[in-house]
Protein backbone atom coordinates (compact mmCIF):
# COMPACT_ATOMS: atom_id res chain seq x y z
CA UNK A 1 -8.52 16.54 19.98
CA UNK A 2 -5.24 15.19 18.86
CA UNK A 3 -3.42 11.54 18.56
CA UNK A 4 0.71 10.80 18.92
CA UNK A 5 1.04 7.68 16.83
CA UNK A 6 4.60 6.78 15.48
CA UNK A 7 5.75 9.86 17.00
CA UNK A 8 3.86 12.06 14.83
CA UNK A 9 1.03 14.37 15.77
CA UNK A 10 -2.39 14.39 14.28
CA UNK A 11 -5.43 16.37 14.66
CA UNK A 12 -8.64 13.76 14.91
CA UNK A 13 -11.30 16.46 14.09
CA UNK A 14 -9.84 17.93 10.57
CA UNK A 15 -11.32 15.39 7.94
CA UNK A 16 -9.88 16.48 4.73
CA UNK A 17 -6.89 14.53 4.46
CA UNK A 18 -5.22 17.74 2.22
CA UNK A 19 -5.02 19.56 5.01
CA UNK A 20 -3.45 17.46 7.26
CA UNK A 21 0.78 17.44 7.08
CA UNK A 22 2.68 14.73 5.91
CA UNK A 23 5.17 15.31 9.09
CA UNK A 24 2.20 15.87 11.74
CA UNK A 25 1.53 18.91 13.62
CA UNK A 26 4.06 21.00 15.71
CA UNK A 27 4.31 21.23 19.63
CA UNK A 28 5.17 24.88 19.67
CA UNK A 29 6.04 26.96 23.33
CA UNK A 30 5.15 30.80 23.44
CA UNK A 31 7.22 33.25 24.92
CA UNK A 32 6.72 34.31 28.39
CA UNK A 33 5.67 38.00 28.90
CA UNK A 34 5.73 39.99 32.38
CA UNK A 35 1.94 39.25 32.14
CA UNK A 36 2.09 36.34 30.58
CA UNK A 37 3.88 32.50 31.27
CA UNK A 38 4.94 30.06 28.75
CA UNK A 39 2.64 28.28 27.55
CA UNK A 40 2.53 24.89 25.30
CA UNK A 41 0.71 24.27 22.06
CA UNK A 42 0.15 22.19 18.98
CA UNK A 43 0.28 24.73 16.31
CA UNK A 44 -2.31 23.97 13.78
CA UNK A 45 -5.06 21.91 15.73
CA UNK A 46 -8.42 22.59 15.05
CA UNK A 47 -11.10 24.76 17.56
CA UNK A 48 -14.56 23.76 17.28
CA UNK A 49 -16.58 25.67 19.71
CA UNK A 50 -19.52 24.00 21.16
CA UNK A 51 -22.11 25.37 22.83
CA UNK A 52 -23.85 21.92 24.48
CA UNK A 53 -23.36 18.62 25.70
CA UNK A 54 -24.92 17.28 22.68
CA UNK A 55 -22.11 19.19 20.45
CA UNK A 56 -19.29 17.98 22.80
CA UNK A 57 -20.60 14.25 22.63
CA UNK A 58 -20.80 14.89 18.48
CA UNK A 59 -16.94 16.40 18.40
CA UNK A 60 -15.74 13.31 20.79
CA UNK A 61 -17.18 10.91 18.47
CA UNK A 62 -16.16 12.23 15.47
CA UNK A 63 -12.63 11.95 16.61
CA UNK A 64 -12.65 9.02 17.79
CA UNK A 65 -13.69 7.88 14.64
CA UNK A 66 -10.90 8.89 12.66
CA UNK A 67 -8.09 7.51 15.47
CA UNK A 68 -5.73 5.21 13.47
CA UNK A 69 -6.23 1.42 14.66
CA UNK A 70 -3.70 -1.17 14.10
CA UNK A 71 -3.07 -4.66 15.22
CA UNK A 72 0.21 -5.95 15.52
CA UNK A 73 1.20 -9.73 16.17
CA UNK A 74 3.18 -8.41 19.04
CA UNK A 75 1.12 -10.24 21.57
């Protein structure tokens, strides 16, 4: 689970805040193979397997909670 804010790219489900980037996380492409096609990453985001809806729910609200939240006097 990942957030673009200010152009930078964070993952929502690592919580220690050392091993997060200062920059933000990379959107890498892979290189196609005769077996293979390109294919489109962020290199360094966190897998969490799950193995139940209970676990999925957990992981979604656990990154929601750490989405950065902001109010602006734009409107």
């Amino acid at each position: 689970m990942l957030e673009i804010y200010n152009e930078k790219i964070a993952d929502l489900l690592e919580r220690d805040p050392h091993k997060k980037p200062s920059g933000g996380l990379k959107v890498r492409e892979s290189r196609a193979t005769k077996d293979k096609p390109k294919e489109i990453y962020v290199e360094g985001l966190k897998k969490c397997p799950v193995g139940s809806y209970d676990e999925i729910n957990s992981k979604m609200e656990e990154g929601f909670a750490s989405r950065t939240i902001g109010s602006t006097l734009m409107n």
